[in-house]
C-alpha atoms as a PDB file:
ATOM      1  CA  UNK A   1     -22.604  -5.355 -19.847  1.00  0.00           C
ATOM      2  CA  UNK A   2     -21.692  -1.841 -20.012  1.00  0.00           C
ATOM      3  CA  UNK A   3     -18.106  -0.627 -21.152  1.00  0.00           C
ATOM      4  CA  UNK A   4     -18.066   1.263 -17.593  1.00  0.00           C
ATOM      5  CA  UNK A   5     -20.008  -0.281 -15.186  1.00  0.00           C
ATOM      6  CA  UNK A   6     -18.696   1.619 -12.015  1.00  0.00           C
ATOM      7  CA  UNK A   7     -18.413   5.473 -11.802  1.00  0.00           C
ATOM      8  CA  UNK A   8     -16.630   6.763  -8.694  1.00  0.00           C
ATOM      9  CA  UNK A   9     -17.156  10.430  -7.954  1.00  0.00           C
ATOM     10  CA  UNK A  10     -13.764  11.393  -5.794  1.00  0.00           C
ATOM     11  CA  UNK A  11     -13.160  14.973  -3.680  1.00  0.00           C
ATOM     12  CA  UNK A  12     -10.839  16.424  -1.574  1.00  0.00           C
ATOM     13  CA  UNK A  13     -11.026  14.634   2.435  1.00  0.00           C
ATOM     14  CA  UNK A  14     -11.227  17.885   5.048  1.00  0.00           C
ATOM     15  CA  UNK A  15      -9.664  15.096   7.222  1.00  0.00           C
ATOM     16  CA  UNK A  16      -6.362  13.830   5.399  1.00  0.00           C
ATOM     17  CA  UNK A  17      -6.116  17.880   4.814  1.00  0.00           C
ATOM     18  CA  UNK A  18      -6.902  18.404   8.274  1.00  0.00           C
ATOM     19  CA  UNK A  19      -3.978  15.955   9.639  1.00  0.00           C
ATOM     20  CA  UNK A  20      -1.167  16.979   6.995  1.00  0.00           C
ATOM     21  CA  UNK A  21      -1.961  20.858   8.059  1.00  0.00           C
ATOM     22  CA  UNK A  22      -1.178  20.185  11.707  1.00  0.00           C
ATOM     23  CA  UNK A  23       1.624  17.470  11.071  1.00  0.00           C
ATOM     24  CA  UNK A  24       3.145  20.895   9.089  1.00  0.00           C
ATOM     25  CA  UNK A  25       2.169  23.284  11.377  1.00  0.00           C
ATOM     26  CA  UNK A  26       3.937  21.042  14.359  1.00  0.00           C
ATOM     27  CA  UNK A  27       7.128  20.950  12.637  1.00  0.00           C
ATOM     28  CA  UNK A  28       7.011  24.905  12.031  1.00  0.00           C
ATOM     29  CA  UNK A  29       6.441  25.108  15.825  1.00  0.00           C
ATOM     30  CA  UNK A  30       9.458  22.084  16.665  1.00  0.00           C
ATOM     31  CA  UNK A  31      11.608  24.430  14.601  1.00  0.00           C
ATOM     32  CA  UNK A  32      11.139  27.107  16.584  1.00  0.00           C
ATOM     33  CA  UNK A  33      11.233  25.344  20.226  1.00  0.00           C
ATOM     34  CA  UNK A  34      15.051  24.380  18.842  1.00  0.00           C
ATOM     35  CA  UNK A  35      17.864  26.123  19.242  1.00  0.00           C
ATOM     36  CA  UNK A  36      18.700  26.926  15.522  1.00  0.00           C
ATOM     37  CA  UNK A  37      20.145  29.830  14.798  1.00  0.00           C
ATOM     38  CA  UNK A  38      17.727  32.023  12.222  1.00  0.00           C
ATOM     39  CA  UNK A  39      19.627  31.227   9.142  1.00  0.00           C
ATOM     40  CA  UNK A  40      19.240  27.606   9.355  1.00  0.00           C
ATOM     41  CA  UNK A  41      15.222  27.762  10.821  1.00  0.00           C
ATOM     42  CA  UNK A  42      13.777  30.601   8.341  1.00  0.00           C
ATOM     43  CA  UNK A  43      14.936  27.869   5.192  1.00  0.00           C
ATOM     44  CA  UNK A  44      13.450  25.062   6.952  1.00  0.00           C
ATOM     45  CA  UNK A  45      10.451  26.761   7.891  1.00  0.00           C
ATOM     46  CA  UNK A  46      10.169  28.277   4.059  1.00  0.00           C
ATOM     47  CA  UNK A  47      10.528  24.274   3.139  1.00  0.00           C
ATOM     48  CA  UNK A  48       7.811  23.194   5.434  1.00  0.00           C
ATOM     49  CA  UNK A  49       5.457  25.910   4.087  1.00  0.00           C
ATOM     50  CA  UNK A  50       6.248  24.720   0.457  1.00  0.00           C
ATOM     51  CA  UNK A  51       5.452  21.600   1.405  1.00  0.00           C
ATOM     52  CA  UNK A  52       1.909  22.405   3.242  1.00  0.00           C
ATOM     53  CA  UNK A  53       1.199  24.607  -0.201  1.00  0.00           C
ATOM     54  CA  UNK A  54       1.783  20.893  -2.361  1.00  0.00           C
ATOM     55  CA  UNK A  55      -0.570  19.141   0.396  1.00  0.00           C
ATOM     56  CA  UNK A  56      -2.997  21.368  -0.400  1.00  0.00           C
ATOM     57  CA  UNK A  57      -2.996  21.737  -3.907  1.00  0.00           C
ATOM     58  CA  UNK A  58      -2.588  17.573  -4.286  1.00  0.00           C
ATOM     59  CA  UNK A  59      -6.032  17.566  -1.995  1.00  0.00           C
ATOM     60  CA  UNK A  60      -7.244  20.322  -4.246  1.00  0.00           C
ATOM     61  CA  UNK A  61      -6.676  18.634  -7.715  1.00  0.00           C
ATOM     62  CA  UNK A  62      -9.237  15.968  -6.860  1.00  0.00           C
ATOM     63  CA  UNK A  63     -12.046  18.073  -6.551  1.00  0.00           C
ATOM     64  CA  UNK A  64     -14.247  16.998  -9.991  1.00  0.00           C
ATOM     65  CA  UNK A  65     -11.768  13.918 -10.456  1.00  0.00           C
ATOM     66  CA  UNK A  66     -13.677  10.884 -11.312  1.00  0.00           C
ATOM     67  CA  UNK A  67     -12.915   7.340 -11.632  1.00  0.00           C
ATOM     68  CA  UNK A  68     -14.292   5.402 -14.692  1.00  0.00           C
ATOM     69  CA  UNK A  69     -13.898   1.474 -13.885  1.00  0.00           C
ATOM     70  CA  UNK A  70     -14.271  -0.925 -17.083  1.00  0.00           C
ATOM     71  CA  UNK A  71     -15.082  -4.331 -16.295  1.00  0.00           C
ATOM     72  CA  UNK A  72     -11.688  -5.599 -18.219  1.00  0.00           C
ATOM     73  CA  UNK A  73      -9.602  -3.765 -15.268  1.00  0.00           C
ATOM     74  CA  UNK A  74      -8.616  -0.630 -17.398  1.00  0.00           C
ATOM     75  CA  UNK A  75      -9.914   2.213 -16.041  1.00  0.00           C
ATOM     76  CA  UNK A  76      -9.955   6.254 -16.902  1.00  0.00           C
ATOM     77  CA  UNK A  77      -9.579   9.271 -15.208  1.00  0.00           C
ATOM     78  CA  UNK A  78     -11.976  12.553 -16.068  1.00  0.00           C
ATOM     79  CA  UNK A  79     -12.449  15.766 -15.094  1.00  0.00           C
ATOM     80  CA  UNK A  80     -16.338  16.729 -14.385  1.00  0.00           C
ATOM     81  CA  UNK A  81     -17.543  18.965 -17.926  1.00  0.00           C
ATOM     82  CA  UNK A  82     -14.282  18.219 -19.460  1.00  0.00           C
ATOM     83  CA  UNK A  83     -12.551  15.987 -21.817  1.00  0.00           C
ATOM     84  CA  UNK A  84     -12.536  12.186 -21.507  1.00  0.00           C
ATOM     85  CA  UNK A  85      -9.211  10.917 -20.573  1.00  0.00           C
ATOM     86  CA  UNK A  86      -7.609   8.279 -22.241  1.00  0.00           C
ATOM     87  CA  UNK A  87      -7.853   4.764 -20.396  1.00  0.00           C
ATOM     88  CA  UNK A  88      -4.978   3.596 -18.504  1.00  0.00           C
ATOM     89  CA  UNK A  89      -4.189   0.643 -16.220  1.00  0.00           C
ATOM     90  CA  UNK A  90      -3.153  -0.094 -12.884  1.00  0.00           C
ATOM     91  CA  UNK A  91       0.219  -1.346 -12.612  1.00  0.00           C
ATOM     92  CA  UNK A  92       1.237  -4.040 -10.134  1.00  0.00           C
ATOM     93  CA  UNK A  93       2.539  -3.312  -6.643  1.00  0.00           C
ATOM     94  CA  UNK A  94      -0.941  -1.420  -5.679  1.00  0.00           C
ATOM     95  CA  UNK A  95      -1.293  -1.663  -1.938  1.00  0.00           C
ATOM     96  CA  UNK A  96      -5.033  -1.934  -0.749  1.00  0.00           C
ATOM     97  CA  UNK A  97      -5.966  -1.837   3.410  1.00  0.00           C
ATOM     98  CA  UNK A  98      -8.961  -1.397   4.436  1.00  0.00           C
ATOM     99  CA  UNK A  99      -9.117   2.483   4.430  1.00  0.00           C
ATOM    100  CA  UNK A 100      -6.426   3.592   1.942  1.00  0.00           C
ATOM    101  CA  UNK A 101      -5.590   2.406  -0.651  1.00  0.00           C
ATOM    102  CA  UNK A 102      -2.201   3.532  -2.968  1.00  0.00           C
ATOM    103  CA  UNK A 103      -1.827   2.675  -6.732  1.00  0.00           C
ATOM    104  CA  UNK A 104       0.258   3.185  -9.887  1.00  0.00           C
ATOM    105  CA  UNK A 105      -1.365   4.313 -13.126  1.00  0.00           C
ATOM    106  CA  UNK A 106      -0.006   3.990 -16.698  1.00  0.00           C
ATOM    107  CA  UNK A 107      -1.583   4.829 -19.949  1.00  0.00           C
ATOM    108  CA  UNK A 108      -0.792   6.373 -23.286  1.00  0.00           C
ATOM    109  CA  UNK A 109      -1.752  10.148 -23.399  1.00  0.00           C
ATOM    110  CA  UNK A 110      -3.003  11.670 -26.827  1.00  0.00           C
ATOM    111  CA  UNK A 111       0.461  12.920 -28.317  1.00  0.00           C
ATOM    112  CA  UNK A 112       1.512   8.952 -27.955  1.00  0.00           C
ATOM    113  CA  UNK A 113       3.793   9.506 -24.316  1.00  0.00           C
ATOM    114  CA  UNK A 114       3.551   7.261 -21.880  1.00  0.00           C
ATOM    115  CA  UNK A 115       2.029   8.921 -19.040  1.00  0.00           C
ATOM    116  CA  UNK A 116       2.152   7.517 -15.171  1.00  0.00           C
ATOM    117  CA  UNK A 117       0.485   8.602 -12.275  1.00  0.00           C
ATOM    118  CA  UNK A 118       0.723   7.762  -8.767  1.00  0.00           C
ATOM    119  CA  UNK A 119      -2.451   8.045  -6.634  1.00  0.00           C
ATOM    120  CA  UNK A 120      -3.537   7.611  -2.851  1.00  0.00           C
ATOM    121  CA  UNK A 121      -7.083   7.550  -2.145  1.00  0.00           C
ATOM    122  CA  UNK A 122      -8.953   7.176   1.024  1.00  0.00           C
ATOM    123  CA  UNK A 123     -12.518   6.211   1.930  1.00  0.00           C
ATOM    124  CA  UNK A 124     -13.317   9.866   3.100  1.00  0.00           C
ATOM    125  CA  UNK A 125     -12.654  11.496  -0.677  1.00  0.00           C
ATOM    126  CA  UNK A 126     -15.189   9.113  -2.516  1.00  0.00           C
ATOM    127  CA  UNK A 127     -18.057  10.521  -2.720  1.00  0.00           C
ATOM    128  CA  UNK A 128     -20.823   8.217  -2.151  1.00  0.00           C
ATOM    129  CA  UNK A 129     -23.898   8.538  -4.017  1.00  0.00           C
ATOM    130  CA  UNK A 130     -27.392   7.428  -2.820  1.00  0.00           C
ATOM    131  CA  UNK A 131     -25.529   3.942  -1.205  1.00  0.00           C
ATOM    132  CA  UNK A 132     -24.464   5.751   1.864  1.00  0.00           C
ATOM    133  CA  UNK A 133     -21.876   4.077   4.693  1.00  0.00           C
ATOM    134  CA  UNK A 134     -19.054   3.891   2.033  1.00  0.00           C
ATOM    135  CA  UNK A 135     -20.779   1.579  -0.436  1.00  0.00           C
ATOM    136  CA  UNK A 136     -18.927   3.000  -3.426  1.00  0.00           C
ATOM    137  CA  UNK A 137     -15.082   2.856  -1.365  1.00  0.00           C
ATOM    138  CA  UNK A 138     -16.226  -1.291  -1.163  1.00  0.00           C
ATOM    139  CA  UNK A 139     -17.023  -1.333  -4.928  1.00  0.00           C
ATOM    140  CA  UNK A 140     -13.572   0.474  -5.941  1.00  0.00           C
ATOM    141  CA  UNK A 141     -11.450  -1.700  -3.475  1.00  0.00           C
ATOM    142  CA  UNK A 142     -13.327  -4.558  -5.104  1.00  0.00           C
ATOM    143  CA  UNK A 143     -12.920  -3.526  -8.451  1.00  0.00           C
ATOM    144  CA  UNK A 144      -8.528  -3.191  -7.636  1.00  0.00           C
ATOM    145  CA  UNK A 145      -8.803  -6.486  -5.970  1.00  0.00           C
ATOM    146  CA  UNK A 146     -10.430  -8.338  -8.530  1.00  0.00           C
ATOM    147  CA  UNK A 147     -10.779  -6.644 -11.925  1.00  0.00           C
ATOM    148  CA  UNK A 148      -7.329  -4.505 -11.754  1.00  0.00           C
ATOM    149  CA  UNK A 149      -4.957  -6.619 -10.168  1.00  0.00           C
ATOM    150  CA  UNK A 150      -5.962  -9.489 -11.456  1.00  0.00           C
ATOM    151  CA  UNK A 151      -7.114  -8.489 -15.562  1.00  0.00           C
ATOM    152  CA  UNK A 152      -5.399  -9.828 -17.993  1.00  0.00           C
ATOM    153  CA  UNK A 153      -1.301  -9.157 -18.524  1.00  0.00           C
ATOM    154  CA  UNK A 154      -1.418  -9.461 -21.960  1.00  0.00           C
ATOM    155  CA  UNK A 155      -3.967  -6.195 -21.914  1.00  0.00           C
ATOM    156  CA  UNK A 156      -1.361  -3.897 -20.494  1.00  0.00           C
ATOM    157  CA  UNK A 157       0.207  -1.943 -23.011  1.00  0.00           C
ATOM    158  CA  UNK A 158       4.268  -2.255 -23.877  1.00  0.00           C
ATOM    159  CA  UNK A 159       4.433   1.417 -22.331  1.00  0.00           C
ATOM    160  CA  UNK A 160       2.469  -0.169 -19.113  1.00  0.00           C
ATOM    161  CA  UNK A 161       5.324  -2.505 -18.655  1.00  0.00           C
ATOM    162  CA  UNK A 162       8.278  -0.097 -19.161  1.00  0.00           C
END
């Protein structure tokens, strides 16, 4: 069996990026319907905008992101042309449904920190490869389910646990 048996290509979705712009962008406009006076709206507003900026760049950093799934549950994230990352786990508590799914990663990064890493993917930022109708979303919700969540305890790492 291969050390990696499951590759999944990820990208930024035009539609999560498409609802958090407008959810912003109704707020900015609900701030202005009220009857704040400016110096408590033009804070709020600046807040908002900060916030649409982080949307965008968190929807931004995933562009090139792939997943590499080992068959033992650990799993590394890589950047496309650049350096392998080290492999990681995912901690309990990872919630799966049947479109999003939210985890908690943990590894040991190359100066000997633990390193964590919250993630939220949806079926629209995995890029599917010649499968088509979401074949590779299936394969990573089936790897969490039943390689992930369910590998091994004694494989985590004592900087997993802590």
């Amino acid at each position: 069996m291969p050390p990696h048996p499951l590759t999944v290509r990820l990208r930024p979705s035009p539609i999560l990026l498409a609802v958090v712009l407008a959810a912003h962008l109704v707020g900015a406009v609900a701030l202005f319907l009220m009857s704040l006076p400016l110096k408590a709206t033009i804070p709020l507003v600046l807040l908002l905008l900060v916030s649409a900026v982080q949307s965008v760049r968190a929807q931004a950093r995933k562009r090139g992101l792939s997943l590499v799934l080992a068959a033992d549950g650990a799993l590394r994230i890589c950047r496309e042309g650049g350096d392998d990352g080290a492999w990681g786990r995912v901690l309990p508590g990872a919630v799966l449904f049947p479109a999003v799914s939210w985890l908690s990663l943990a590894w040991t990064a190359r100066g000997g920190r633990p390193e964590r890493m919250r993630l939220m993917l949806i079926a629209s930022e995995v890029i599917e490869e010649n499968c088509g109708g979401n074949a590779q979303w299936r394969r990573l919700r089936t790897w969490l389910r039943y390689r992930a969540l369910d590998s091994d305890p004694e494989a985590f790492s004592p900087v997993d646990v802590a």
